[in-house]
N, C-alpha and C. Protein backbone atom coordinates (compact mmCIF):
# COMPACT_ATOMS: atom_id res chain seq x y z
N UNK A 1 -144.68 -88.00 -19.03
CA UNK A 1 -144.44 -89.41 -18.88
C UNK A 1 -144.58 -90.08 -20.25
N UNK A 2 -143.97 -90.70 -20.33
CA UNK A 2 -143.71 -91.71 -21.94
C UNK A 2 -144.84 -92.74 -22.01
N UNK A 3 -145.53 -93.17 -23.27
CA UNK A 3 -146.29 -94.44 -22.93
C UNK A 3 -145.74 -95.07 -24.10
N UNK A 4 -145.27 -96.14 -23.80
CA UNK A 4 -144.92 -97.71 -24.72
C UNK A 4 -145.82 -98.51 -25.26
N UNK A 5 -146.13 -98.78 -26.33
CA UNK A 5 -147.01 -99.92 -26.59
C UNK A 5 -146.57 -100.41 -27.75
N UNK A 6 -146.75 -101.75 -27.75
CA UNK A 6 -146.52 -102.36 -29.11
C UNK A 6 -147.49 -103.46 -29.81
N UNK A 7 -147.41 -103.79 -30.89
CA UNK A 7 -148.42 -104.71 -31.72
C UNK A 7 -147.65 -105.10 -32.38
N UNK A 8 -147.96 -106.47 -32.45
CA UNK A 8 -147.43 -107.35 -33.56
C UNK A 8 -148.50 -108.34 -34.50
N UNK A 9 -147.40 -108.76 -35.89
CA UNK A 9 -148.35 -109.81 -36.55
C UNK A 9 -147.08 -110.88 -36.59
N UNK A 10 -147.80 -111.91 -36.79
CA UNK A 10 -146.84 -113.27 -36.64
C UNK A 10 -147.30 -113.64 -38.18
N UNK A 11 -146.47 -114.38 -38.50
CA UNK A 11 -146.20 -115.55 -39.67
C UNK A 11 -146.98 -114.73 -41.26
N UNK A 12 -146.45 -113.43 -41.11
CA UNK A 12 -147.19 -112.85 -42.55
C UNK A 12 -146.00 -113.12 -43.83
N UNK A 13 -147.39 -113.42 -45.00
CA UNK A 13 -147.15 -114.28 -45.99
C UNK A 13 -146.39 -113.29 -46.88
N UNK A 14 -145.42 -112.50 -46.36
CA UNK A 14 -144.30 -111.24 -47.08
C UNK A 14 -143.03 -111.64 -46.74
N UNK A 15 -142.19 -111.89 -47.74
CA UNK A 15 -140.67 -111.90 -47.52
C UNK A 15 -140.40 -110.69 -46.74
N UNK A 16 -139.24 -111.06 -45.73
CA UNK A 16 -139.25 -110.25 -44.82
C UNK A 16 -137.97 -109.00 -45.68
N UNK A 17 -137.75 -109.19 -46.58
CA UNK A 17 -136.86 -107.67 -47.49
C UNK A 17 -137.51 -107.26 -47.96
N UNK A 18 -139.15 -106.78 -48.21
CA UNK A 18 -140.08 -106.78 -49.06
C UNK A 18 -140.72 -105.82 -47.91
N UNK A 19 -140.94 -106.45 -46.32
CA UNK A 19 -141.78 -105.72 -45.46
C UNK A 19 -140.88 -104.37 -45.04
N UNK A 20 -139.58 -104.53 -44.94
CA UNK A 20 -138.39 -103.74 -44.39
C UNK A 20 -138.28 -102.67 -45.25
N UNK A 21 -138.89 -102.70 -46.46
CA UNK A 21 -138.56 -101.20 -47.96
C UNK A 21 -139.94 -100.38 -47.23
N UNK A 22 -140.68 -101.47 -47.03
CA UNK A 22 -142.17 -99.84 -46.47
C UNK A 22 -141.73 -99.56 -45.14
N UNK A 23 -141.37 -100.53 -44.00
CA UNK A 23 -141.10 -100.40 -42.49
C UNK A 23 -140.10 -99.43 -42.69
N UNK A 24 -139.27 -99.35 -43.45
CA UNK A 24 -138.04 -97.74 -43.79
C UNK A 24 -138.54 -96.46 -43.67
N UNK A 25 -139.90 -96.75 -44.64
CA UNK A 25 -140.23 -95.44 -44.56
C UNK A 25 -141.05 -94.72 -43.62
N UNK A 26 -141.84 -95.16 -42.98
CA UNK A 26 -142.47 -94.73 -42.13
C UNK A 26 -142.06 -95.10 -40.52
N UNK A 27 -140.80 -95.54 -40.40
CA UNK A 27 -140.13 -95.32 -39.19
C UNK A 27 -139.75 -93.69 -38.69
N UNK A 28 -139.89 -93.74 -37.24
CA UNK A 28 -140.02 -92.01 -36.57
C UNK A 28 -141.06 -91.49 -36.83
N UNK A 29 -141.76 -91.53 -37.98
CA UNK A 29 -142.94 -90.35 -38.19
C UNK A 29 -144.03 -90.76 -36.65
N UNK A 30 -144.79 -89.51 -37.06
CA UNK A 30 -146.04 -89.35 -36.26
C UNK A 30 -147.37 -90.52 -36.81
N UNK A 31 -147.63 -90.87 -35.84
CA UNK A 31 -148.90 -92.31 -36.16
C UNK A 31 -149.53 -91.69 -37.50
N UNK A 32 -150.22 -90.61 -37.27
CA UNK A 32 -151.03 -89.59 -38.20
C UNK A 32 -150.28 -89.76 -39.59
N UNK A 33 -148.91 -89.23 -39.82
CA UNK A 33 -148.64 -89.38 -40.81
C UNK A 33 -148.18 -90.44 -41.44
N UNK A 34 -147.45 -91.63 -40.81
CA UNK A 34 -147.29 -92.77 -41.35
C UNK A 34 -148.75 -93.87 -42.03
N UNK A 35 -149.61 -93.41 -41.16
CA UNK A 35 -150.78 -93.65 -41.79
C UNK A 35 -150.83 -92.99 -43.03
N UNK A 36 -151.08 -92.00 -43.14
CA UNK A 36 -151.54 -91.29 -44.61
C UNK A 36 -150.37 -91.83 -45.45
N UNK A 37 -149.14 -92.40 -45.37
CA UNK A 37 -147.88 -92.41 -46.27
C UNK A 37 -148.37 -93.87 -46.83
N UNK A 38 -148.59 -94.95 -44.96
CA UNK A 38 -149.24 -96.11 -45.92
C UNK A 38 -150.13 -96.63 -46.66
N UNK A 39 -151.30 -95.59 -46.38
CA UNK A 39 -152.76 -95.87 -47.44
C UNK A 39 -152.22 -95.17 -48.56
N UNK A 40 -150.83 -95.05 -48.98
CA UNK A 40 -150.71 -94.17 -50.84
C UNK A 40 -149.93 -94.92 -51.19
N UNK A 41 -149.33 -95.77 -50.11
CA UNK A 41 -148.26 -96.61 -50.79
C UNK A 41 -148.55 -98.02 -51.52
N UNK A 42 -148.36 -98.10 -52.94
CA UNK A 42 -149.05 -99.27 -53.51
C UNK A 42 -148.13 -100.35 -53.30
N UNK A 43 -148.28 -101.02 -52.56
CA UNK A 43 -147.41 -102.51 -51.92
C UNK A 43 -148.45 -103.13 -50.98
N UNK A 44 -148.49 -104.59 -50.92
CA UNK A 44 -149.40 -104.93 -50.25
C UNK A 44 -148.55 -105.00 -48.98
N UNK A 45 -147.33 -104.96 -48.70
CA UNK A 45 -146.50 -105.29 -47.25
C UNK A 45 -147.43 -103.18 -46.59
N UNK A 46 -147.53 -102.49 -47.61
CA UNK A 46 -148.17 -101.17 -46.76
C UNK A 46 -149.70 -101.41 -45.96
N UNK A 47 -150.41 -102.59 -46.31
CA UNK A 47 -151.75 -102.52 -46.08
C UNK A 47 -151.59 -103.41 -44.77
N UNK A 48 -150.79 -103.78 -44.91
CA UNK A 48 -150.56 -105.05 -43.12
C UNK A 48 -149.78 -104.48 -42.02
N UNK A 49 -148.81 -103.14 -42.62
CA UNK A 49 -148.01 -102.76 -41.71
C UNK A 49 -149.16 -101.00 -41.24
N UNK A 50 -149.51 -100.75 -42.03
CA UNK A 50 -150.81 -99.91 -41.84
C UNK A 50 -151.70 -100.44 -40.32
N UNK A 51 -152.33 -101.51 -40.81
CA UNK A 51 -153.17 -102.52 -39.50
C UNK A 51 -152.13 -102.76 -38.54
N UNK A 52 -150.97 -102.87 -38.89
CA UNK A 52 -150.57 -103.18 -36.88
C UNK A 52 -149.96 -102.30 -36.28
N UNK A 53 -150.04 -100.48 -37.09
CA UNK A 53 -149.39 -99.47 -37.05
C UNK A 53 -150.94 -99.20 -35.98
N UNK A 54 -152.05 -99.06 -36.52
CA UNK A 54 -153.31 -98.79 -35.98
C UNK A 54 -154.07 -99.28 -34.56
N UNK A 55 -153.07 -101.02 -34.47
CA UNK A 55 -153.47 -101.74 -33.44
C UNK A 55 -152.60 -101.29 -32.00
N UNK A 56 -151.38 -101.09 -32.85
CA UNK A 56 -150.29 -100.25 -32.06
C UNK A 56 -151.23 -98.86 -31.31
N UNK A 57 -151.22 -98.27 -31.91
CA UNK A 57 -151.67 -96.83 -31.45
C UNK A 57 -152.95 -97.21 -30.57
N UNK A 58 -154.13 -98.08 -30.72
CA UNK A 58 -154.98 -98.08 -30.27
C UNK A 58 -154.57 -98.80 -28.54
N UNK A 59 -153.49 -99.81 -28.27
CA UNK A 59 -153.41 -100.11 -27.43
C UNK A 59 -152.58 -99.15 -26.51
N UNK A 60 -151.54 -98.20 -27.18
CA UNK A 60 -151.32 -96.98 -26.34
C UNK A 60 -152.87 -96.46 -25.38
N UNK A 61 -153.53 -96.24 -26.37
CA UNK A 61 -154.88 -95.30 -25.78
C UNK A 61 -155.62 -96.00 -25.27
N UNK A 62 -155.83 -97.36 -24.95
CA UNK A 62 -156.39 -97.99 -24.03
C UNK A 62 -156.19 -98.40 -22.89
N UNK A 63 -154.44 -98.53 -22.95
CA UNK A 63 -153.48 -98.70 -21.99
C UNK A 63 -153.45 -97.30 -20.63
N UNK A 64 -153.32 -96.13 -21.43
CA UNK A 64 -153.27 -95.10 -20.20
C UNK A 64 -154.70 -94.29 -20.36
N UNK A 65 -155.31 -94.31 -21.50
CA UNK A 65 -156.50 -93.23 -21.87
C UNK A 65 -156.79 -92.34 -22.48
N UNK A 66 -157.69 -91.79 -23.09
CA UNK A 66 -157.74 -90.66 -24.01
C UNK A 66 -157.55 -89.28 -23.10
N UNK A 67 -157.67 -89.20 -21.75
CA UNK A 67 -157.82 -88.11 -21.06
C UNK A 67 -156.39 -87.53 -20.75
N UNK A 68 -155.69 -88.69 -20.54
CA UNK A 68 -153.74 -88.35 -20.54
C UNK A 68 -152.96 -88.38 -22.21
N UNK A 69 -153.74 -89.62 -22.91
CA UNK A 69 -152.71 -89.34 -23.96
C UNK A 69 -153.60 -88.96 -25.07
N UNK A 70 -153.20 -88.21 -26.17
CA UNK A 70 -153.44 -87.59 -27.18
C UNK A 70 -152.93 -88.58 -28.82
N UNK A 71 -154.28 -88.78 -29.61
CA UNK A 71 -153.64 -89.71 -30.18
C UNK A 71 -152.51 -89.08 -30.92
N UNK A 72 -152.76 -87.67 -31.70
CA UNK A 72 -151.78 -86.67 -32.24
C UNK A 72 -149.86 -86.77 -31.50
N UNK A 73 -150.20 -87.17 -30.26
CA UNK A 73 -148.65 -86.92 -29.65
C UNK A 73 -148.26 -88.52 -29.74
N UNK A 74 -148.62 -89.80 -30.35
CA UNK A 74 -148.24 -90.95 -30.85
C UNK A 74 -146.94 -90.78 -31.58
N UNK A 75 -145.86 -91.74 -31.61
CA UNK A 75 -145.27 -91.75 -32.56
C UNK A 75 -144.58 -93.06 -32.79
N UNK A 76 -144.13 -93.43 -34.58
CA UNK A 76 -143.67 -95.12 -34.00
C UNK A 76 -142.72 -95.02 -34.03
N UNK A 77 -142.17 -95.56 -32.76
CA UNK A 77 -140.62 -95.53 -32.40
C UNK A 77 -139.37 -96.17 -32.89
N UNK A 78 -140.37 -97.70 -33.83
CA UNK A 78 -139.70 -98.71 -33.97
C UNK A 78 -140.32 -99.75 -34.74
N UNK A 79 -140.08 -100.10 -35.70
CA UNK A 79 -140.57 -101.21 -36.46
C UNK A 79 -139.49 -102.79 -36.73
N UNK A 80 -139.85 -103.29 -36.14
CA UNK A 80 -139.00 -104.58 -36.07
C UNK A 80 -139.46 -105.78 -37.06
N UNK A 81 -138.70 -106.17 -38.13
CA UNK A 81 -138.99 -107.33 -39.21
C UNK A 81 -138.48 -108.27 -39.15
N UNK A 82 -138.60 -109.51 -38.65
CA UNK A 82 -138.16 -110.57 -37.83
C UNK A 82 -138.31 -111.60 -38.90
N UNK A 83 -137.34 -112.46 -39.30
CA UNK A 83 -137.63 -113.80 -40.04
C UNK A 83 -138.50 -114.74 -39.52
N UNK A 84 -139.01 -115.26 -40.15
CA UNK A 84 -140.32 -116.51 -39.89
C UNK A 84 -139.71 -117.80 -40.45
N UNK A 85 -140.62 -119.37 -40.42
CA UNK A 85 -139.79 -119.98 -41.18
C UNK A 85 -140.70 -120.21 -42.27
N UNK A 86 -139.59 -120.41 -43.43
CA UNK A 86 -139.71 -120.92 -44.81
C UNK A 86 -140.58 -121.61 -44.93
N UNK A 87 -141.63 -121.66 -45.96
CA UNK A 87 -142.60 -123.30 -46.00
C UNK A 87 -141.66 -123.06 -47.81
N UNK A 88 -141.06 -124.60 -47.62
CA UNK A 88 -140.46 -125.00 -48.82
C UNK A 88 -141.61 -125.67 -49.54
N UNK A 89 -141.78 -125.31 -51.19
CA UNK A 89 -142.75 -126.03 -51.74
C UNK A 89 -141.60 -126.30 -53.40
N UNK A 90 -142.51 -127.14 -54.06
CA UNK A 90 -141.90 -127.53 -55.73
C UNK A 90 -142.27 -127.17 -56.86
N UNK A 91 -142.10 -126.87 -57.93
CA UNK A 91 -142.50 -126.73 -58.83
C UNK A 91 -142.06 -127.30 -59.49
N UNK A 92 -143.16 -128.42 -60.73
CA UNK A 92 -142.53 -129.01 -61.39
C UNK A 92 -141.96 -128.52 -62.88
N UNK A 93 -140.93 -128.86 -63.72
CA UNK A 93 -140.31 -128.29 -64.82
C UNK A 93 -140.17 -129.41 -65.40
N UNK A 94 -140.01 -128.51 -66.69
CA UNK A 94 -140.07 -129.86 -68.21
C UNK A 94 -138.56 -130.57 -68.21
N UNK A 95 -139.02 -132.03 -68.42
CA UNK A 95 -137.86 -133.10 -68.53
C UNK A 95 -137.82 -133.92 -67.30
N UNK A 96 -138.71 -133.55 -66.88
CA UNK A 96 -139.27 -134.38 -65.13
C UNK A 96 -138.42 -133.40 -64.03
N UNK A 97 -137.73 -132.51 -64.37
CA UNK A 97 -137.28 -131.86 -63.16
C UNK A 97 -138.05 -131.13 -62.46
N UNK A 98 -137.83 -130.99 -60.72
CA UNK A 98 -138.42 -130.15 -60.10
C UNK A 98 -137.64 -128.98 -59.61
N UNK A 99 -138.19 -127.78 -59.25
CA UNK A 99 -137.23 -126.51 -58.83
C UNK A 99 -138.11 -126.59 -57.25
N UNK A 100 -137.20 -126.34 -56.60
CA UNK A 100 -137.55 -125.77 -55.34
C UNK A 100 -137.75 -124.22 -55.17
N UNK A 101 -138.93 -123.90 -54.36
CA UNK A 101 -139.17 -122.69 -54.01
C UNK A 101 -139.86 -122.21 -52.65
N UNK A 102 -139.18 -121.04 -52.59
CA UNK A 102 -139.46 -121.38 -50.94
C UNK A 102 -140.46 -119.98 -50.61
N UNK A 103 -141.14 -120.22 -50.20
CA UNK A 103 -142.22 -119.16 -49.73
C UNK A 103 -141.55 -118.52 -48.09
N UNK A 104 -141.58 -117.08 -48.18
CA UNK A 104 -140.38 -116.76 -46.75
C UNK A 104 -141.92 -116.22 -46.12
N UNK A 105 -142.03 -115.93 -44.70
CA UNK A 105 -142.88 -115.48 -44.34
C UNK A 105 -141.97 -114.53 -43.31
N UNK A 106 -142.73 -113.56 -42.54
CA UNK A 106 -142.14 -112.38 -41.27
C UNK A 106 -142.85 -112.51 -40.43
N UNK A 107 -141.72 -111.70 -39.56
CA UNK A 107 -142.75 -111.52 -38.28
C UNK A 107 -143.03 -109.79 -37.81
N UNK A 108 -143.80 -109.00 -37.56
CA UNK A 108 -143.77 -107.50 -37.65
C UNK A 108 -144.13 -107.43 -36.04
N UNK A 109 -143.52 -106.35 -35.69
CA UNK A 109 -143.61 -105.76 -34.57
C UNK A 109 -143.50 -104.20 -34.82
N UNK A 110 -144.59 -103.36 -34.28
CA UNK A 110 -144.32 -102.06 -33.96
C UNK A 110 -144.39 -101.57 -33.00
N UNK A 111 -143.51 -100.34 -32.61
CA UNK A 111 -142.94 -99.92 -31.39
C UNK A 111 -143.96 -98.52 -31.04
N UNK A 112 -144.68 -98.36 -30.63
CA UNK A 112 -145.31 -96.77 -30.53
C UNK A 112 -145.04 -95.76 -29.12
N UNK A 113 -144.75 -94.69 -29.49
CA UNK A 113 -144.27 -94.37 -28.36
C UNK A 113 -144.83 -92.68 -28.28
N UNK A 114 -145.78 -92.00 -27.01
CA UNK A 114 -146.73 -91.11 -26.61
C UNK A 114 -146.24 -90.40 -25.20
N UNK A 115 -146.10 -89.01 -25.80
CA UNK A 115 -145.94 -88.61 -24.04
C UNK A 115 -147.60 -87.79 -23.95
N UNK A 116 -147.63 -88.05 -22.59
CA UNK A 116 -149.09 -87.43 -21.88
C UNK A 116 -148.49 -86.11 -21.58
N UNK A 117 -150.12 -85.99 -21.66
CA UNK A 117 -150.05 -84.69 -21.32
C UNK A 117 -150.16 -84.08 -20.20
N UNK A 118 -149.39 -83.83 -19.69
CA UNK A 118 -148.84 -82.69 -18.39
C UNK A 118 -150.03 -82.33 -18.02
N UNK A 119 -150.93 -81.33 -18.81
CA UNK A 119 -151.62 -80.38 -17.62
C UNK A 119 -152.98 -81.32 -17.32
N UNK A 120 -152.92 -82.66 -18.23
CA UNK A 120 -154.24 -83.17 -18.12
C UNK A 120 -153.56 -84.07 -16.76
N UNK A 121 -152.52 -84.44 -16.51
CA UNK A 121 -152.04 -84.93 -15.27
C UNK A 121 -152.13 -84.54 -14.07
N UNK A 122 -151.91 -82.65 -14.40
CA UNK A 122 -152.10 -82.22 -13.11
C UNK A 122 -153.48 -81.59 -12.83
N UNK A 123 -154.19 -81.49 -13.76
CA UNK A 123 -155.67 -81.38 -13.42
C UNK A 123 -155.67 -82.51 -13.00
N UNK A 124 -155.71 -83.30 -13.48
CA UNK A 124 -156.26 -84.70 -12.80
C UNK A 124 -156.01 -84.74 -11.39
N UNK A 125 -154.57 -84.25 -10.99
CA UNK A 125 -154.04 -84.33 -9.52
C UNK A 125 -154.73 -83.64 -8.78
N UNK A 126 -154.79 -82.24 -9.57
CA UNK A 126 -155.43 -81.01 -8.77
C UNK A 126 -156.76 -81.88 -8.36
N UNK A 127 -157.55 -82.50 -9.24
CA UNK A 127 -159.12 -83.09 -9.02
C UNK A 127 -158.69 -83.90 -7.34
N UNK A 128 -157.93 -84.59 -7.61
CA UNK A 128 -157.81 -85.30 -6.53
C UNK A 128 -157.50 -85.08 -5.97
N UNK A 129 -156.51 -83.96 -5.46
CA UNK A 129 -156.19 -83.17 -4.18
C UNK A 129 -157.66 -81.94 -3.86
N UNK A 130 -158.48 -82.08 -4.26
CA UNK A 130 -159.39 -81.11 -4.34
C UNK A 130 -160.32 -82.24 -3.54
N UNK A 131 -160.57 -83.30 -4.43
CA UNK A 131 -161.72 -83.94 -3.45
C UNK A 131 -161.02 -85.00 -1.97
N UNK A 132 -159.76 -84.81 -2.01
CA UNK A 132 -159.31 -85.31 -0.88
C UNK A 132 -159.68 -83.71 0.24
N UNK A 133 -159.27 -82.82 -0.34
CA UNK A 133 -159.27 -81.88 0.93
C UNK A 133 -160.84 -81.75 0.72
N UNK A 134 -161.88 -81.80 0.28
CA UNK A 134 -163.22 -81.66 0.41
C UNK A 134 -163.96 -82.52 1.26
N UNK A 135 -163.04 -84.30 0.90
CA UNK A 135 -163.40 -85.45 2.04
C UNK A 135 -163.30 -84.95 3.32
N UNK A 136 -161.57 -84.03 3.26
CA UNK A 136 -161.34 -83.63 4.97
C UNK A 136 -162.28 -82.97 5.52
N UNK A 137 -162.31 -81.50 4.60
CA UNK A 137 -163.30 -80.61 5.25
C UNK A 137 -164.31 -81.24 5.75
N UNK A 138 -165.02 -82.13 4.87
CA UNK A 138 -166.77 -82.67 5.57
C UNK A 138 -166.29 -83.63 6.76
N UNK A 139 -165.23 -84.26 6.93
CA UNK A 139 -164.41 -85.10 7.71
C UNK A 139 -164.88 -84.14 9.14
N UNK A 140 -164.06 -83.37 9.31
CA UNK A 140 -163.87 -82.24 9.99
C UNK A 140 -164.97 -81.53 10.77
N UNK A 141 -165.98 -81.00 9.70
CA UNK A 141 -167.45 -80.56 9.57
C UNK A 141 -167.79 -81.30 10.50
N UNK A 142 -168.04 -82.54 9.93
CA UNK A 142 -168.72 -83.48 11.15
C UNK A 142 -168.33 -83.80 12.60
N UNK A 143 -166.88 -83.81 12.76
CA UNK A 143 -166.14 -83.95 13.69
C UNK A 143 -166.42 -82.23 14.94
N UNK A 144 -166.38 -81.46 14.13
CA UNK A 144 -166.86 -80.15 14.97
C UNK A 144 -168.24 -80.26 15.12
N UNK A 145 -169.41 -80.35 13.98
CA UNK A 145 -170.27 -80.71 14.43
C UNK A 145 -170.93 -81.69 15.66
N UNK A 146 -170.15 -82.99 15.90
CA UNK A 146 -170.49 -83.73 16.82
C UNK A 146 -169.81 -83.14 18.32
N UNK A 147 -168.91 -82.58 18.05
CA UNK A 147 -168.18 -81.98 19.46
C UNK A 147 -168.82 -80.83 19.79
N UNK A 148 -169.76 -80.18 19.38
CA UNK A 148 -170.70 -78.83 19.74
C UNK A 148 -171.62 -79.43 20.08
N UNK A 149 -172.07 -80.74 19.91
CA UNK A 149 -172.98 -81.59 19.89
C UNK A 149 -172.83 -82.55 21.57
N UNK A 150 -171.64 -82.62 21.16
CA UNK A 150 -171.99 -83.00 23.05
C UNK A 150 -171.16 -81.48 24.27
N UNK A 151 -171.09 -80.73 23.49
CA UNK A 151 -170.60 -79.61 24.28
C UNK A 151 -172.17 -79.08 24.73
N UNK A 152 -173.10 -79.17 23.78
CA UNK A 152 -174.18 -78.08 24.57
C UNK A 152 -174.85 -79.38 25.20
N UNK A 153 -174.82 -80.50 24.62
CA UNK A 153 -175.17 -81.48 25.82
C UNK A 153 -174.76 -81.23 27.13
N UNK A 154 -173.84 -81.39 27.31
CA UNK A 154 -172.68 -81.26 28.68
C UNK A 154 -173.48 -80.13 29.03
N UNK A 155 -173.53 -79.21 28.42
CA UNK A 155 -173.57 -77.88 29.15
C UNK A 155 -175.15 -77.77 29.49
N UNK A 156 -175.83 -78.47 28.80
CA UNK A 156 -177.75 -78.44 29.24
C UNK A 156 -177.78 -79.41 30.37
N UNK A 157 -176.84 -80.37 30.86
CA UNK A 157 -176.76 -81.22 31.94
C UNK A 157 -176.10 -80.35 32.85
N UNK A 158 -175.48 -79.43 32.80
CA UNK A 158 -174.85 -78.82 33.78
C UNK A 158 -176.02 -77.42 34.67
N UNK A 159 -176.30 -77.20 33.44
CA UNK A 159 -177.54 -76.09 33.47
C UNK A 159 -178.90 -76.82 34.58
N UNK A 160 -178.96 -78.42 33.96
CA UNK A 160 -179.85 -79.30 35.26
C UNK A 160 -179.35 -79.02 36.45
N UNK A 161 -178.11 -79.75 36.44
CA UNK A 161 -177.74 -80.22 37.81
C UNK A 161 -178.00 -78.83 38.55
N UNK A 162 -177.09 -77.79 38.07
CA UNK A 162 -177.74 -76.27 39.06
C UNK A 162 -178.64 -75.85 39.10
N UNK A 163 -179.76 -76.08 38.28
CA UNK A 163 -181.05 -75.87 39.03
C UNK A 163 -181.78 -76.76 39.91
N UNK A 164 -181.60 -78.06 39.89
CA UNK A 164 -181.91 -78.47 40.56
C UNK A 164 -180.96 -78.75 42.06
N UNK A 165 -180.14 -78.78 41.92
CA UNK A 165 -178.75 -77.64 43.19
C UNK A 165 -179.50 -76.35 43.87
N UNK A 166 -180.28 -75.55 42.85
CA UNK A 166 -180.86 -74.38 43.71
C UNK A 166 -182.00 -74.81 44.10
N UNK A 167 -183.08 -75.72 43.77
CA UNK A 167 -183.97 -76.35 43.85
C UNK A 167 -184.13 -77.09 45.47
N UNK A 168 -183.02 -77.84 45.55
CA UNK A 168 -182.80 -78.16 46.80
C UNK A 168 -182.47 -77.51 47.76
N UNK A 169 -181.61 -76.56 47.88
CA UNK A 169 -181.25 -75.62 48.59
C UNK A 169 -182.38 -74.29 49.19
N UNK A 170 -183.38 -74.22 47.98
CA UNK A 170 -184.49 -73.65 48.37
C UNK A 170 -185.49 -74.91 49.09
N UNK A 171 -185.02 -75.52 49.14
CA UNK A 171 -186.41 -76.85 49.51
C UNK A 171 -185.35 -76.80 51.43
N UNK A 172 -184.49 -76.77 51.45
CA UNK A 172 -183.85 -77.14 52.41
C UNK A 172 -183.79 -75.74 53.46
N UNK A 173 -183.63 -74.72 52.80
CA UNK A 173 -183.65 -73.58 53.58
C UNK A 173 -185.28 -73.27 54.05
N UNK A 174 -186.01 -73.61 53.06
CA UNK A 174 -187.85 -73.58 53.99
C UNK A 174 -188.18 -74.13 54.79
N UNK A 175 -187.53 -75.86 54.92
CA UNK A 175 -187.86 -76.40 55.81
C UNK A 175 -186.84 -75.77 56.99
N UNK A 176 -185.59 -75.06 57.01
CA UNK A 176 -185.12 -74.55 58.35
C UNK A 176 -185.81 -73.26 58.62
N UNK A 177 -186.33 -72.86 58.08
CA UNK A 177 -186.80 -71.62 58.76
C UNK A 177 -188.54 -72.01 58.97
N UNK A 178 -189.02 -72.97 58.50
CA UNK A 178 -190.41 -73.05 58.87
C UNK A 178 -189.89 -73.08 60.78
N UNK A 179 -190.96 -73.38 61.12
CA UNK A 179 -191.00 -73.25 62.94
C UNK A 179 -192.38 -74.33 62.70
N UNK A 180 -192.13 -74.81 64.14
CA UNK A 180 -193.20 -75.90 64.61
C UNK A 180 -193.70 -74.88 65.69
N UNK A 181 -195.09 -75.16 66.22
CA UNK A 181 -195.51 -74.19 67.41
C UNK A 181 -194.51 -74.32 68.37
N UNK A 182 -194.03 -76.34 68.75
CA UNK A 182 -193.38 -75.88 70.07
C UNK A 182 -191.73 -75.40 70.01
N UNK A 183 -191.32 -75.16 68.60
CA UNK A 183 -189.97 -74.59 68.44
C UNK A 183 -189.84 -73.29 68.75
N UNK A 184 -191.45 -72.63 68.00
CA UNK A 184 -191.41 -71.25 68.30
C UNK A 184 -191.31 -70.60 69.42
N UNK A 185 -192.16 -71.56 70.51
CA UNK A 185 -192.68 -71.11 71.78
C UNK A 185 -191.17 -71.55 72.67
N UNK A 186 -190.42 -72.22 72.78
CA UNK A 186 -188.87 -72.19 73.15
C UNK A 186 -188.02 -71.50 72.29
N UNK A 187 -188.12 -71.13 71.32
CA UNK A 187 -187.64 -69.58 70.95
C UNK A 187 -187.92 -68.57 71.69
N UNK A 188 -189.26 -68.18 71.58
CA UNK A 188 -189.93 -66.74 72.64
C UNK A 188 -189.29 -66.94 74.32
N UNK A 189 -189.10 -68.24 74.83
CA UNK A 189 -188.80 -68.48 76.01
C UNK A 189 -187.51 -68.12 76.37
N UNK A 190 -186.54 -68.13 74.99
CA UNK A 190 -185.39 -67.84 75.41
C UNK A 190 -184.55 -66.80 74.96
């Protein structure tokens, strides 16, 4: 999966043909190395496009994580140098004339662009298909557990009722065979 992120600086005090000779060079490279190209490059447009090359990358890795993306698999996709406006100022010159001069400012945008890593995805999945089927199992566990649970219930109430079923039946058959004297004695009579 791809991750996008971008950083920008607004209203920097660099003519924007000035930011576009370093943004040349370190377009496509790897975060890693456009870094090392801009801390050698003596231009101050390298020390600002450095910082939002860095802010770039850092919001990739905050955005999805260090556990999916790798800062090594970064790369900038895209550096965009946008005109700002002019602050016109004067300078004065001999004979009372003034020259106009115009201070240009930019606007920087960088594009960074990271694919994750696959197997940290599907570990990750595996994790979670692992503790989903572990939820089931104990799910389950319990669910058999409680159904053995009223099975030997059931069955220790059943185990009552027939003894006390034979209980009665012995209570009921003593009293028919006991004899009273005068049952006995119209027995013998007949």
């Amino acid at each position: 999966m791809l991750v996008n992120s971008t950083a920008k600086l607004r209203y920097l005090s660099i003519p924007p043909r000035k930011m576009r000779l370093v943004a040349d060079s370190v377009k496509g490279l790897p975060v890693e190395k456009a870094l090392g190209i801009l801390n050698f490059t003596p231009r101050i447009a390298a020390r600002h496009l450095a910082k939002t090359v860095k802010s770039a990358a850092a919001n990739a890795l905050s955005q999805e994580g260090t556990d999916h993306l790798r800062p090594e698999a970064l790369v900038v996709k895209n550096i965009i140098v946008e005109k700002a406006p002019t602050a016109k100022r004067i300078r004065f010159r001999s004979m009372g004339r003034v020259f106009r001069v115009y201070k240009r400012f930019c606007h920087l945008t960088v594009m960074v662009e990271g694919k994750t890593d696959v197997e940290a995805e599907l570990k990750a999945a595996g994790k979670v298909k692992k503790a989903k089927a572990k939820a089931d199992s104990t799910d389950a566990a319990k669910e058999t557990k409680a159904k053995a649970k009223t099975k030997a219930q059931a069955e220790s109430k059943a185990k009552a009722e027939k003894t006390e079923a034979k209980a009665a039946n012995v209570e009921t058959k003593a009293e028919d065979t006991k004899t009273t004297p005068d049952t006995a004695a119209d027995n013998k009579e007949e």
